[in-house]
PDB file of N, CA and C in Angstrom:
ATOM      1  N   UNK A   1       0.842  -1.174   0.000  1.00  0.00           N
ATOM      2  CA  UNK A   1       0.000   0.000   0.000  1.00  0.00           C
ATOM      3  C   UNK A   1       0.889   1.240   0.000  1.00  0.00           C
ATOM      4  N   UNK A   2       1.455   1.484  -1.434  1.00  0.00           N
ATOM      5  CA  UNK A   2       2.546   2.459  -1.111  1.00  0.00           C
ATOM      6  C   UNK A   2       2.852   3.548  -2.202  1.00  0.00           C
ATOM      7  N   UNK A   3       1.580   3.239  -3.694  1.00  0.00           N
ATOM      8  CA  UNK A   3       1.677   4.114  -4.488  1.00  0.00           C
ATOM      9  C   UNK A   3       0.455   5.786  -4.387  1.00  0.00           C
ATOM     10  N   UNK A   4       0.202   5.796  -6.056  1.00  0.00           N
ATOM     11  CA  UNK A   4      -0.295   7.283  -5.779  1.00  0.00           C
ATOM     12  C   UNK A   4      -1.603   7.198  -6.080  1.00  0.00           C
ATOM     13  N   UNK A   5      -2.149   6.039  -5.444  1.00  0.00           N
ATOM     14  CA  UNK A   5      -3.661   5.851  -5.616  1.00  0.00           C
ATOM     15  C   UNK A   5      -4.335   5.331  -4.292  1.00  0.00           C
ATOM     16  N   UNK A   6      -5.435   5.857  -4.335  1.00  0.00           N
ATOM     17  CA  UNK A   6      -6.035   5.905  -3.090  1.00  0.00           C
ATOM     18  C   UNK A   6      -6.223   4.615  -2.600  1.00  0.00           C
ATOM     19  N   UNK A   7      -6.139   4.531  -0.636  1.00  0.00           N
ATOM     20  CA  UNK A   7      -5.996   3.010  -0.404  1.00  0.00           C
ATOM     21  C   UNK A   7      -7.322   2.011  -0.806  1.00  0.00           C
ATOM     22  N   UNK A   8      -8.054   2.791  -0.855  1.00  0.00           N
ATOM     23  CA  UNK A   8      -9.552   2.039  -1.491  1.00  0.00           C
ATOM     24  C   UNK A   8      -9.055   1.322  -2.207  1.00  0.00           C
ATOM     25  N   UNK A   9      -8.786   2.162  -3.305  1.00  0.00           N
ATOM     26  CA  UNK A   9      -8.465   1.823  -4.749  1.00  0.00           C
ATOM     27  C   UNK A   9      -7.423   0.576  -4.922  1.00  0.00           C
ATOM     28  N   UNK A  10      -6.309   0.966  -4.362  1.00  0.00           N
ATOM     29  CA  UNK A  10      -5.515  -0.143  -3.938  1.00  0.00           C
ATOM     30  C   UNK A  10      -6.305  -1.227  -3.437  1.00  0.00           C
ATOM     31  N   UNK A  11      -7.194  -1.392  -2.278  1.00  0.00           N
ATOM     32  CA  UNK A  11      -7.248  -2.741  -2.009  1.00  0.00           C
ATOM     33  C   UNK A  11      -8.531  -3.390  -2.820  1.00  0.00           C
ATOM     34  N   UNK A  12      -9.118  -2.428  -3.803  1.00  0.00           N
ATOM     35  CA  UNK A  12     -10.405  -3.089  -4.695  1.00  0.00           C
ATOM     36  C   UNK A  12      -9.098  -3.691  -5.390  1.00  0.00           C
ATOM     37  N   UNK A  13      -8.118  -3.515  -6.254  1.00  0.00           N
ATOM     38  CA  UNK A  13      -7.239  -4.279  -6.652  1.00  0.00           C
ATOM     39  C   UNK A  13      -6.522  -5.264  -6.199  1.00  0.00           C
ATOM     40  N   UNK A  14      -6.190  -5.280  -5.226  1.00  0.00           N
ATOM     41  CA  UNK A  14      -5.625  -6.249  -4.591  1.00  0.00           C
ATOM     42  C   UNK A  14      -6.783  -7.258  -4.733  1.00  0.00           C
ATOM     43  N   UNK A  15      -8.177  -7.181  -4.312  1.00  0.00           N
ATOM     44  CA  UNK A  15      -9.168  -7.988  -4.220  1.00  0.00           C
ATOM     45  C   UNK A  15      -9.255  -8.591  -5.681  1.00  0.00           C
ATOM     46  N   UNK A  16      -9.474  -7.626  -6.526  1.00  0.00           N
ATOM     47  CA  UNK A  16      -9.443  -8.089  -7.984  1.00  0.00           C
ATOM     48  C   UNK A  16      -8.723  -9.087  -8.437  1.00  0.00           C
ATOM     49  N   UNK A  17      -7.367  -8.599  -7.839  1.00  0.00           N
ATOM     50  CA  UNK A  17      -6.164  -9.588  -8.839  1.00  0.00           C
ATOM     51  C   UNK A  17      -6.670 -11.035  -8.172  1.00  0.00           C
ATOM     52  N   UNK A  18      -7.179 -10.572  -6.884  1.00  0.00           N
ATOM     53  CA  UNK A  18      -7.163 -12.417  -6.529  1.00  0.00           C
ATOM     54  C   UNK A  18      -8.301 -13.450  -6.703  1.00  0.00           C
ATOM     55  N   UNK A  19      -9.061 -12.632  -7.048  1.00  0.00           N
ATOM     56  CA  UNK A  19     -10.384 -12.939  -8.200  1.00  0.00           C
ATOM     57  C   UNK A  19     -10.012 -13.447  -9.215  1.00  0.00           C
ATOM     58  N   UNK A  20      -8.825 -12.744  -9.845  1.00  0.00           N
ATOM     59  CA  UNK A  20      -8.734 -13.132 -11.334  1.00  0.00           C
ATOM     60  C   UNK A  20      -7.433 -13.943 -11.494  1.00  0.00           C
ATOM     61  N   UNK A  21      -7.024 -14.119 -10.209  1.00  0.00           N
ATOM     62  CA  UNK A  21      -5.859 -15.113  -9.813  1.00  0.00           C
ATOM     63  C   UNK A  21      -6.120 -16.581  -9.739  1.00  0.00           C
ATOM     64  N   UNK A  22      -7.550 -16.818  -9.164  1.00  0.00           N
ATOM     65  CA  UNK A  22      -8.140 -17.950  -8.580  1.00  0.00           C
ATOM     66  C   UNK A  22      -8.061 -18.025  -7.448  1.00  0.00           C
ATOM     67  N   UNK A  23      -7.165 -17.202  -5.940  1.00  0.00           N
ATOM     68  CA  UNK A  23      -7.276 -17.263  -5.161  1.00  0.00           C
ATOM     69  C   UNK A  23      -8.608 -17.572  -4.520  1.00  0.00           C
ATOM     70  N   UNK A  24      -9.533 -16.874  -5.087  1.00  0.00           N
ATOM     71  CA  UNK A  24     -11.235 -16.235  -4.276  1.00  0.00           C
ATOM     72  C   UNK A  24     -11.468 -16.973  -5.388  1.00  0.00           C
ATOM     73  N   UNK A  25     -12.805 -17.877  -5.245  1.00  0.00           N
ATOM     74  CA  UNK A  25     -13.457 -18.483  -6.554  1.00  0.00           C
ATOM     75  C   UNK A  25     -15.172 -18.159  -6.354  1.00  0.00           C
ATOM     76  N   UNK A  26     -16.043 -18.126  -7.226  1.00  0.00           N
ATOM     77  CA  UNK A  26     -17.135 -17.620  -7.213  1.00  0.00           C
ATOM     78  C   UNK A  26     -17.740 -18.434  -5.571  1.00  0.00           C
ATOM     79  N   UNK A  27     -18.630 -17.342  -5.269  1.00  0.00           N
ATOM     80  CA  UNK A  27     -19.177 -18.247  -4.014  1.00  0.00           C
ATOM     81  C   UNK A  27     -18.230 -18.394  -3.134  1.00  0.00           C
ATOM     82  N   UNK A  28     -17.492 -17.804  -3.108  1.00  0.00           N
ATOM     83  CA  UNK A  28     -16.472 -18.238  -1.693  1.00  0.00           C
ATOM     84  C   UNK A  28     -15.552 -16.978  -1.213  1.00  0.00           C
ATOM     85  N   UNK A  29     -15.804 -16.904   0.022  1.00  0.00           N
ATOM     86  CA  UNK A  29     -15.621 -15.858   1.262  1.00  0.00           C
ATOM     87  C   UNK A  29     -14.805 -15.234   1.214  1.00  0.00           C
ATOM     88  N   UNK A  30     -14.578 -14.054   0.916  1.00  0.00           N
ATOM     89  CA  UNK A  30     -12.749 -13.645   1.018  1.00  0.00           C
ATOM     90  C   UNK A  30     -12.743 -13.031   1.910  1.00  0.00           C
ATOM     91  N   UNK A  31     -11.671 -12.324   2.158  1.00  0.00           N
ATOM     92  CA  UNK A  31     -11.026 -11.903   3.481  1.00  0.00           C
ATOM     93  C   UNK A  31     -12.128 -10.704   4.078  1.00  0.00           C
ATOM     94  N   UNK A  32     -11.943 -10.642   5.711  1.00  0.00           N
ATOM     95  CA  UNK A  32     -12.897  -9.762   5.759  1.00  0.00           C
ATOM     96  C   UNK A  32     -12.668  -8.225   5.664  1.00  0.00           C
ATOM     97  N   UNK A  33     -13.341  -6.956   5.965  1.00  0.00           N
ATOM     98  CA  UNK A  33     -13.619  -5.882   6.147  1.00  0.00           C
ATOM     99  C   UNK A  33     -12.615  -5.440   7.465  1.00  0.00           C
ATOM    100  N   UNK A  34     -12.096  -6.346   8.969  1.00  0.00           N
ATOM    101  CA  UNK A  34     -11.629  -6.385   9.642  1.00  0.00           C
ATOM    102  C   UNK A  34     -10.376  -6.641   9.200  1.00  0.00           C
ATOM    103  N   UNK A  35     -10.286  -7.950   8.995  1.00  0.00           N
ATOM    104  CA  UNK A  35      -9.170  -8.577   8.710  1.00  0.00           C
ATOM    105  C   UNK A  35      -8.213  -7.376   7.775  1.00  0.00           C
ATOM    106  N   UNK A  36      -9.331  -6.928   6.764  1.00  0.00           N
ATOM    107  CA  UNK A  36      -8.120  -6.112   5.632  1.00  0.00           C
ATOM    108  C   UNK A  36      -7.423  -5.006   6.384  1.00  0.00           C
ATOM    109  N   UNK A  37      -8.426  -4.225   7.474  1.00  0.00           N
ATOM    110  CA  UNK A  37      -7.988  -2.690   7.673  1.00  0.00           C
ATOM    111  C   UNK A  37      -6.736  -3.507   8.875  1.00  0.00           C
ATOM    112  N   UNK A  38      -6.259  -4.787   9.483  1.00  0.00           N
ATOM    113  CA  UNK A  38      -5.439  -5.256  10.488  1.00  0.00           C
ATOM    114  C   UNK A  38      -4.591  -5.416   9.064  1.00  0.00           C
ATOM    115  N   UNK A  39      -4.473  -6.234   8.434  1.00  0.00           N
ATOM    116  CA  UNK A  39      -3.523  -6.588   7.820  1.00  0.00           C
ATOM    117  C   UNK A  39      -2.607  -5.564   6.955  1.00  0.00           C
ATOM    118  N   UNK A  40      -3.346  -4.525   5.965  1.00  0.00           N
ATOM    119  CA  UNK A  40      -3.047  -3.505   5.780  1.00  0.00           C
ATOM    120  C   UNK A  40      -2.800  -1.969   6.905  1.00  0.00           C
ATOM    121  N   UNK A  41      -2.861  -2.572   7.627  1.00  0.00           N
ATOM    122  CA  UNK A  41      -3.247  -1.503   8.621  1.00  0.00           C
ATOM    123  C   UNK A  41      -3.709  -0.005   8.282  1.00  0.00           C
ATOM    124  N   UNK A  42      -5.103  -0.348   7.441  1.00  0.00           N
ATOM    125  CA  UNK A  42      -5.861   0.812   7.285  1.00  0.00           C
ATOM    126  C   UNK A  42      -7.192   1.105   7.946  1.00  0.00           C
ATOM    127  N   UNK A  43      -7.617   2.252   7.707  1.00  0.00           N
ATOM    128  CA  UNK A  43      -8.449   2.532   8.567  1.00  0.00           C
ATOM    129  C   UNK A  43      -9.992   1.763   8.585  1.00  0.00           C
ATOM    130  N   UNK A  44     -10.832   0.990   9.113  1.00  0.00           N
ATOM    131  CA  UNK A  44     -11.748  -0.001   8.946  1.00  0.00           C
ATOM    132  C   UNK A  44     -12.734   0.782   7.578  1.00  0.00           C
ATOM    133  N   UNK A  45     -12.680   2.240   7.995  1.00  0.00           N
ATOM    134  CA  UNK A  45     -14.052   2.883   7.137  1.00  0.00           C
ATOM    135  C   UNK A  45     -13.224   2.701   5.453  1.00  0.00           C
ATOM    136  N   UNK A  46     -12.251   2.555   5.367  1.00  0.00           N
ATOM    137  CA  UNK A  46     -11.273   2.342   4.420  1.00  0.00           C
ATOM    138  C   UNK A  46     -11.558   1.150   3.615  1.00  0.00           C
ATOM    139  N   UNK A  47     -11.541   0.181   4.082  1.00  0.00           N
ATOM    140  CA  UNK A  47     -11.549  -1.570   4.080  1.00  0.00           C
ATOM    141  C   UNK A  47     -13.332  -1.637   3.575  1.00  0.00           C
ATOM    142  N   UNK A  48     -14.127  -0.823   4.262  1.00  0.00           N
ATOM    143  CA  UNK A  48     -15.706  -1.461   3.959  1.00  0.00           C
ATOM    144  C   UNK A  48     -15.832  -0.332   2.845  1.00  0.00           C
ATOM    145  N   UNK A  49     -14.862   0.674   2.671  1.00  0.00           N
ATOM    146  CA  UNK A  49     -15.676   1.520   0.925  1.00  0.00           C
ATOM    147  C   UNK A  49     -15.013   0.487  -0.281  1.00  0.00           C
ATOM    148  N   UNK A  50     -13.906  -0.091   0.383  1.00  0.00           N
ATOM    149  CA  UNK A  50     -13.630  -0.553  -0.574  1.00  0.00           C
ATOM    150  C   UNK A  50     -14.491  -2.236  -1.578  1.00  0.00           C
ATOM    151  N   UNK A  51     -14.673  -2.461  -0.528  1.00  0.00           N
ATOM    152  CA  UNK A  51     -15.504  -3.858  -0.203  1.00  0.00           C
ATOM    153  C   UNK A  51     -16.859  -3.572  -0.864  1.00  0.00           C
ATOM    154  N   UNK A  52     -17.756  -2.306  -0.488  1.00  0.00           N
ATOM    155  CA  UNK A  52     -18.668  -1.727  -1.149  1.00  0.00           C
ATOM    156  C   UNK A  52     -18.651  -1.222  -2.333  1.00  0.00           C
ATOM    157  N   UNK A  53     -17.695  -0.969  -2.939  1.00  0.00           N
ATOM    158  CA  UNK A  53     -16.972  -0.965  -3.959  1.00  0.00           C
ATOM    159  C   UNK A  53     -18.085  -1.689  -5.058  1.00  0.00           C
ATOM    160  N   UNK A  54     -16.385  -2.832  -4.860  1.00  0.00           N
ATOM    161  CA  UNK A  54     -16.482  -3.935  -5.189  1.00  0.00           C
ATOM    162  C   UNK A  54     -18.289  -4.711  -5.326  1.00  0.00           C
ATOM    163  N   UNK A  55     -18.849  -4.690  -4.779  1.00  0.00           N
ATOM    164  CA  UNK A  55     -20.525  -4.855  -3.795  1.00  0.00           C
ATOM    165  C   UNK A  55     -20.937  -4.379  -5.641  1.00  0.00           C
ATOM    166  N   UNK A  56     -20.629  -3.207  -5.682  1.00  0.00           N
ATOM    167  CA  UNK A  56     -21.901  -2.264  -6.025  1.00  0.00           C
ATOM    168  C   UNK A  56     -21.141  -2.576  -7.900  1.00  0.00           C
ATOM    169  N   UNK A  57     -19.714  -2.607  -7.933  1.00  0.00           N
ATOM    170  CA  UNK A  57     -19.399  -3.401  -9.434  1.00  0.00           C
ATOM    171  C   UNK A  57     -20.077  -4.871  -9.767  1.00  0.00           C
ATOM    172  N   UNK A  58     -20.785  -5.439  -8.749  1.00  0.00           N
ATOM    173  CA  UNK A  58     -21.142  -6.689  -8.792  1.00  0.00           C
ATOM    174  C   UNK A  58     -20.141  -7.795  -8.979  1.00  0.00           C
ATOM    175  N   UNK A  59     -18.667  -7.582  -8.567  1.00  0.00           N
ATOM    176  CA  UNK A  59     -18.214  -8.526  -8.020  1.00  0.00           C
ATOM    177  C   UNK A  59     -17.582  -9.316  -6.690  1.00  0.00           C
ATOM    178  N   UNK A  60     -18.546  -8.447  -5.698  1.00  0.00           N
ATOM    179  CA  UNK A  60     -18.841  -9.245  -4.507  1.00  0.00           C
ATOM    180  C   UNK A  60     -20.336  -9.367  -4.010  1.00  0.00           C
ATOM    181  N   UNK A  61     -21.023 -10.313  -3.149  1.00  0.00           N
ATOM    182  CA  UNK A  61     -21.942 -10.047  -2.908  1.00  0.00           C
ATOM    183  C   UNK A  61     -22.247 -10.542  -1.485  1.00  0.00           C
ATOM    184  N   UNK A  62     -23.339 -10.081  -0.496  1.00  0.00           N
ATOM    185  CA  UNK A  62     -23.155 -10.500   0.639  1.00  0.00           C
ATOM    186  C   UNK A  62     -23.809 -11.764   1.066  1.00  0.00           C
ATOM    187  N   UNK A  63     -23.441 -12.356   1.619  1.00  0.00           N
ATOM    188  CA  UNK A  63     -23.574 -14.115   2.198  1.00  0.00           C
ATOM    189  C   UNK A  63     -24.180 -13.801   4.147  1.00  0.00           C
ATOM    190  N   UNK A  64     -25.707 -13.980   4.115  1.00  0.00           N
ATOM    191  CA  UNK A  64     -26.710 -13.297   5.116  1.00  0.00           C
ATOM    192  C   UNK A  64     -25.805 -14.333   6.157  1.00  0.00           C
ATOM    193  N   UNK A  65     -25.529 -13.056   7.367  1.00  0.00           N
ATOM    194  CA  UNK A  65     -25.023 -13.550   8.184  1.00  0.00           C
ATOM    195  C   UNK A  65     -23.420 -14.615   8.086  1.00  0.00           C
ATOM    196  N   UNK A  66     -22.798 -14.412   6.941  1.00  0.00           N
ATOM    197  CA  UNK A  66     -21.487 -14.980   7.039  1.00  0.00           C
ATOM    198  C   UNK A  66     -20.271 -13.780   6.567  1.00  0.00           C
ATOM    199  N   UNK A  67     -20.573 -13.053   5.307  1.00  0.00           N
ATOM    200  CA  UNK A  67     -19.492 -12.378   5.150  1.00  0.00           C
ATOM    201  C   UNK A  67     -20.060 -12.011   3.422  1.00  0.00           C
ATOM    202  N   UNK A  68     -18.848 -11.252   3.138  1.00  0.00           N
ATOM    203  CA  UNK A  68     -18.873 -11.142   1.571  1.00  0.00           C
ATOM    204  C   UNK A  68     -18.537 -12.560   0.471  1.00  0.00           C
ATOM    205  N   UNK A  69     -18.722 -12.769  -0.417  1.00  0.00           N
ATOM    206  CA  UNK A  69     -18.622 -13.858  -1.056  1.00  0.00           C
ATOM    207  C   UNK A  69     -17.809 -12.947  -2.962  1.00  0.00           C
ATOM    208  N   UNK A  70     -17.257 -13.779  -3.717  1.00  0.00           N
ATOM    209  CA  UNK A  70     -17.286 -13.682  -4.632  1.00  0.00           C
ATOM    210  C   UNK A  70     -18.280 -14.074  -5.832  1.00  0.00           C
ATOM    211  N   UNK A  71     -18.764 -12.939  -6.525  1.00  0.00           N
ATOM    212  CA  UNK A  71     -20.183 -13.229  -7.160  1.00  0.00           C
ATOM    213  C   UNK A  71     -20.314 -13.766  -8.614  1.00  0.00           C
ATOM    214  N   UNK A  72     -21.011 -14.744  -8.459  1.00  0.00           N
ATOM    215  CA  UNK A  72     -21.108 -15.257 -10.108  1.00  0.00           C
ATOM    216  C   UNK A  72     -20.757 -14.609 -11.280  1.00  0.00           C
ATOM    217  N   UNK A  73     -19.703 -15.246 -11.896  1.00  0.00           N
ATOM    218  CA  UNK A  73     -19.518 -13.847 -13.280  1.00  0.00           C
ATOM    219  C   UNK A  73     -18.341 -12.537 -12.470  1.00  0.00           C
ATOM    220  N   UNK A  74     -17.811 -12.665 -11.896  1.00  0.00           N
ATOM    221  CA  UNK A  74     -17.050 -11.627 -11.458  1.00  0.00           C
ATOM    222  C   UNK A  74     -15.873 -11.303 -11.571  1.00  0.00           C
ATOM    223  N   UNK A  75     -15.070 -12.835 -12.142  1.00  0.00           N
ATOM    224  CA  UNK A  75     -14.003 -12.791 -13.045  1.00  0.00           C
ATOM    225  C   UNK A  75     -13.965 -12.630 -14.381  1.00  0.00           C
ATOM    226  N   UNK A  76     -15.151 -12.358 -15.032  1.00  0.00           N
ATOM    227  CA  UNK A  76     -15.443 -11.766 -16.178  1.00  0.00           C
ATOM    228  C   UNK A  76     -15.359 -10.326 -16.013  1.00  0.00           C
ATOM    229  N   UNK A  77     -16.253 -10.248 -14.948  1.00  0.00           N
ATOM    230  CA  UNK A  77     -16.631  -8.586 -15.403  1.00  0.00           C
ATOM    231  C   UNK A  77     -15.222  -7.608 -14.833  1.00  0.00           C
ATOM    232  N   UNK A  78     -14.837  -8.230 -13.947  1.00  0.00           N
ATOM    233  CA  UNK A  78     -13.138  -8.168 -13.382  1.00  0.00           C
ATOM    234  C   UNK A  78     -12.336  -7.550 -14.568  1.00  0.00           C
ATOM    235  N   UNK A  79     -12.014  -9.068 -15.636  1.00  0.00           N
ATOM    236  CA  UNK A  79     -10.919  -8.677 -16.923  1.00  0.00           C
ATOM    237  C   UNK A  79     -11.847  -8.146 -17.923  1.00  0.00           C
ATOM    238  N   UNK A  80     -13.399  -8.077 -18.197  1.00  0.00           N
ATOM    239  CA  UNK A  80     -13.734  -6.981 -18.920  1.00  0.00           C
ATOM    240  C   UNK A  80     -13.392  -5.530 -18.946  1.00  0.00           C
ATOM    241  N   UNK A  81     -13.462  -4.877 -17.574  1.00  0.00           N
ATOM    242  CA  UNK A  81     -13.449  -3.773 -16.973  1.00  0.00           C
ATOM    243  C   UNK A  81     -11.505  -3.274 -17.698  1.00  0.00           C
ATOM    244  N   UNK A  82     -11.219  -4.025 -16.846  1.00  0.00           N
ATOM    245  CA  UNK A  82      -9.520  -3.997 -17.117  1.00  0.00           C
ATOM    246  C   UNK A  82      -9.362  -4.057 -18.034  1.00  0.00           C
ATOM    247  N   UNK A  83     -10.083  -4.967 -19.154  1.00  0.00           N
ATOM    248  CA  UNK A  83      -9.292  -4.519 -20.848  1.00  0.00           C
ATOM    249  C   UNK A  83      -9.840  -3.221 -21.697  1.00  0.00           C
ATOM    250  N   UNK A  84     -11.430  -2.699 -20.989  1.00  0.00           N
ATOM    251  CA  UNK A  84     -11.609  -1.583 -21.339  1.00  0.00           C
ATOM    252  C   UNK A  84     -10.979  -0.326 -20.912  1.00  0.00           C
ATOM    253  N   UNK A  85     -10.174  -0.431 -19.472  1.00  0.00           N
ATOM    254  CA  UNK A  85      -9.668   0.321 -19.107  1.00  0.00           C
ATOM    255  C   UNK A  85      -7.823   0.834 -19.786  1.00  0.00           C
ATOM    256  N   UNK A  86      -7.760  -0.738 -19.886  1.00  0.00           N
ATOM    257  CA  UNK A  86      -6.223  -0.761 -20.702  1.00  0.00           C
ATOM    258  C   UNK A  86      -6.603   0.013 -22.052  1.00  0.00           C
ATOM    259  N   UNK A  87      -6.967  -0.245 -23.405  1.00  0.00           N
ATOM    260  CA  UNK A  87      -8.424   0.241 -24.174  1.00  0.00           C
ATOM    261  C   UNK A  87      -7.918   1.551 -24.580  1.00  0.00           C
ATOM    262  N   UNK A  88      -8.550   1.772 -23.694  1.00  0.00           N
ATOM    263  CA  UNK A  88      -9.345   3.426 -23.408  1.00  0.00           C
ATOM    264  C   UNK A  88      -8.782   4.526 -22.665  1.00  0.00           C
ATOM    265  N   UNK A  89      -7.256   4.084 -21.860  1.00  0.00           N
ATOM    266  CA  UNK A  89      -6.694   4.747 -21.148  1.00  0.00           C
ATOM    267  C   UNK A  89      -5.154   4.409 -21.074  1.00  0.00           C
ATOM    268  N   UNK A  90      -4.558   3.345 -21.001  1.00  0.00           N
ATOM    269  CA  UNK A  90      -3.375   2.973 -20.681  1.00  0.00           C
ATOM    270  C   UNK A  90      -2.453   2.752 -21.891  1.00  0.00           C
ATOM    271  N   UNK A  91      -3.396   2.091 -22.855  1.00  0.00           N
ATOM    272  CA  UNK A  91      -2.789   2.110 -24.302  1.00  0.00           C
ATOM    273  C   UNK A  91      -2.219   3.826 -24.910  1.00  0.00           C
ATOM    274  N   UNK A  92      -3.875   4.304 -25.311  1.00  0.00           N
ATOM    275  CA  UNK A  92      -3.354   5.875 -25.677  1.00  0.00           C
ATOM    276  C   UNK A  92      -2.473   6.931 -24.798  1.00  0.00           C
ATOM    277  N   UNK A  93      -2.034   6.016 -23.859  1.00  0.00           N
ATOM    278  CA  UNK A  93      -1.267   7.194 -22.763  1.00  0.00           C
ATOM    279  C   UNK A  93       0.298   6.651 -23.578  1.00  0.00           C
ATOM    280  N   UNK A  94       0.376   5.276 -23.556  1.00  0.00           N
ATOM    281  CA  UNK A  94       1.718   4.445 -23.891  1.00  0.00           C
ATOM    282  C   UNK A  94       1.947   5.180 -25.045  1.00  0.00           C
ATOM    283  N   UNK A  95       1.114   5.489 -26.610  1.00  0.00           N
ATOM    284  CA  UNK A  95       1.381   5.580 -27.377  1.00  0.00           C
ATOM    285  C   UNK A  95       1.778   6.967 -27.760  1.00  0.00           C
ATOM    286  N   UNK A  96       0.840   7.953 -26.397  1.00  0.00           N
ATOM    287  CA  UNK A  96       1.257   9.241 -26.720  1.00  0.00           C
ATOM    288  C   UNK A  96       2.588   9.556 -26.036  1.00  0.00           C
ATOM    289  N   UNK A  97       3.218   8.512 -25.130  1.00  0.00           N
ATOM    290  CA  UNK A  97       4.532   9.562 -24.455  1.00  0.00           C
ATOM    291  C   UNK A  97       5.053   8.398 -25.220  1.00  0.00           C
ATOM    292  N   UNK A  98       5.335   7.459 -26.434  1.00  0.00           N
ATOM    293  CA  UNK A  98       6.491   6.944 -27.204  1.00  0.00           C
ATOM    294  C   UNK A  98       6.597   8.526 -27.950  1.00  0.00           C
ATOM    295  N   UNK A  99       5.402   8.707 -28.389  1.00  0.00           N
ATOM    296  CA  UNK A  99       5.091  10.184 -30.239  1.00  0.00           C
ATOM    297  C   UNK A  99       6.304  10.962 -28.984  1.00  0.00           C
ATOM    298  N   UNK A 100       6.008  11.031 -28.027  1.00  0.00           N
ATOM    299  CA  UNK A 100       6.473  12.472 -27.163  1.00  0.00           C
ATOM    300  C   UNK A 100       8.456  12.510 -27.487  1.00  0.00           C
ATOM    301  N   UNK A 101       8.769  11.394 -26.965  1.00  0.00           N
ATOM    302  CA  UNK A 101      10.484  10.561 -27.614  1.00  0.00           C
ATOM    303  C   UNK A 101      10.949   9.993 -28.206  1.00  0.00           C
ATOM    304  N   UNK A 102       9.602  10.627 -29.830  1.00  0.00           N
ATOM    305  CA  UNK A 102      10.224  10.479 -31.269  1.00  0.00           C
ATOM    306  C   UNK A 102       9.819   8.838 -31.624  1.00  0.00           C
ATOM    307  N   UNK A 103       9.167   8.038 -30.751  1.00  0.00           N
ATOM    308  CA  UNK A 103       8.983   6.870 -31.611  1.00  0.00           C
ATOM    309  C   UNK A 103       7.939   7.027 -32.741  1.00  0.00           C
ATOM    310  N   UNK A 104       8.042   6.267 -33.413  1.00  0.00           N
ATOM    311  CA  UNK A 104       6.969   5.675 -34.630  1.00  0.00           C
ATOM    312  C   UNK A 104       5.882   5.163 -34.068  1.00  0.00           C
ATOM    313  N   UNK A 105       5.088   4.968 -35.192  1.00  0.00           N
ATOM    314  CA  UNK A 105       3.987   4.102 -34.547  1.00  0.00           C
ATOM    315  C   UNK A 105       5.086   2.180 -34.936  1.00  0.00           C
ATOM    316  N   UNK A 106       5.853   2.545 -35.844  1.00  0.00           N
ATOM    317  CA  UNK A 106       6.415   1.302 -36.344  1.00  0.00           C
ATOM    318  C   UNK A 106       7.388   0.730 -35.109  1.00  0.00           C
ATOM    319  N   UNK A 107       7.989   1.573 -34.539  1.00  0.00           N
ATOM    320  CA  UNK A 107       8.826   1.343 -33.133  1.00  0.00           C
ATOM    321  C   UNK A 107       8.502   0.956 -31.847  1.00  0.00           C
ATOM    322  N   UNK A 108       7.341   1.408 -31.870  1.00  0.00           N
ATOM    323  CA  UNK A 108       6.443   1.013 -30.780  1.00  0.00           C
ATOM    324  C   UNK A 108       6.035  -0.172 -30.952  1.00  0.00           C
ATOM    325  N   UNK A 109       5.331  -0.704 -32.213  1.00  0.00           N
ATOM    326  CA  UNK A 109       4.990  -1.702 -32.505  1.00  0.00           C
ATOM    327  C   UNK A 109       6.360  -3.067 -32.023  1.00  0.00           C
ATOM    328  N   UNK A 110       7.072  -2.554 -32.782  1.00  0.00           N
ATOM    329  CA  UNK A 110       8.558  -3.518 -32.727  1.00  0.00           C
ATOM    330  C   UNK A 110       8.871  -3.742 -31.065  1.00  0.00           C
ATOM    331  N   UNK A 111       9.039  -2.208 -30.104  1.00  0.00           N
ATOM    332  CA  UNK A 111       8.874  -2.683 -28.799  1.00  0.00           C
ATOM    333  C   UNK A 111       7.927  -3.980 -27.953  1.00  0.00           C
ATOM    334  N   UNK A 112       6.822  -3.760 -28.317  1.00  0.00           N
ATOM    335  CA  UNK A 112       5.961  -4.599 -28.009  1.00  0.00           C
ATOM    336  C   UNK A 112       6.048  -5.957 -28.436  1.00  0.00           C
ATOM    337  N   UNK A 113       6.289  -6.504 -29.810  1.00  0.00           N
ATOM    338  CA  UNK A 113       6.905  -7.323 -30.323  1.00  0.00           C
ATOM    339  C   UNK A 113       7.656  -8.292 -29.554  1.00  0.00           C
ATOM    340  N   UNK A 114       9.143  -7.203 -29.070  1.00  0.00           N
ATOM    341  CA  UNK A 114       9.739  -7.428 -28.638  1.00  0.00           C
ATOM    342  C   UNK A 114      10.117  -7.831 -26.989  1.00  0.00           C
ATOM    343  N   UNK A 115       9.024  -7.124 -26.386  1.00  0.00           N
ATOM    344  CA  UNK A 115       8.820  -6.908 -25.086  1.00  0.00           C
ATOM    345  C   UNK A 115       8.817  -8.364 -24.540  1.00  0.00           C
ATOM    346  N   UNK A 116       9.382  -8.601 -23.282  1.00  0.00           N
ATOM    347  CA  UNK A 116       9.893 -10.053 -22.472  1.00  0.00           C
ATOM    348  C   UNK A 116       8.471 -10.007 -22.161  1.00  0.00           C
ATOM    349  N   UNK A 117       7.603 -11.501 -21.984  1.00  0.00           N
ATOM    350  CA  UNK A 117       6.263 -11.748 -20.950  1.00  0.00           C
ATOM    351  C   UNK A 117       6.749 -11.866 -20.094  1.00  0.00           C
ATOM    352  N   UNK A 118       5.645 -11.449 -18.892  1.00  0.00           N
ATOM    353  CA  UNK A 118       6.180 -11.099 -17.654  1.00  0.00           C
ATOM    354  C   UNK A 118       5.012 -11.743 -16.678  1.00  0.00           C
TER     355      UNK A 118
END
C-alpha cells in the first residue's frame, strides 16, 4: 500500500487480482472488512468503501449472516473492466509519451513485439 492511488483503490485491486488469480473463486468468502484494515493496517471505514466498492461493481456479494462472497460472473466482469480500461486509457497514454520521444507508430509496434512476458 505504497503508491499514488487511493488506499480504497488499492485494495479493490488487490481484491481483484485475486479474483482473477483464482485465489477467491465464485461463491467463496474472502477476506474480511476487519481482517483487511489489520492486515493492511488501514483505517476499517477504508476496508468497507472498498468492499462496497467492489458490492456495487457486482463482483462481490453478501452471504446473510457470514461475510462477503465472490459473485457469479465476477471474473469476467473483473478482466472486462480492465481490458476496457487498458483500451481506453493505458494504451493511448503508452502511445502518446512513445510520439512524445520520437517513436513511430512502427517502433512502438517492434517494442511490443519485442517486449519479455512477464
Amino acid at each position: 500500500m505504497n503508491n499514488d492511488k487511493p488506499l480504497f483503490m488499492q485494495i479493490i485491486e488487490m481484491i481483484e487480482d485475486e479474483i482473477l488469480s483464482g485465489a477467491y473463486r465464485e461463491d467463496e468468502l474472502v477476506i474480511s472488512t476487519t481482517q483487511i484494515a489489520k492486515l493492511l493496517q488501514v483505517n476499517l471505514a477504508t476496508a468497507q468503501k472498498a468492499v462496497a466498492i467492489l458490492a456495487d461493481k457486482q463482483a462481490l456479494y453478501k452471504k446473510r449472516g457470514v461475510g462477503m462472497a465472490v459473485a457469479p460472473g465476477a471474473q469476467a466482469r473483473i478482466l472486462a473492466a480492465r481490458k476496457e480500461e487498458f483500451l481506453s486509457k493505458t494504451l493511448p497514454e503508452f502511445v502518446q509519451s512513445g510520439k512524445k520521444v520520437g517513436l513511430s507508430s512502427a517502433e512502438l509496434v517492434k517494442l511490443v513485439k519485442e517486449a519479455p512476458d512477464v
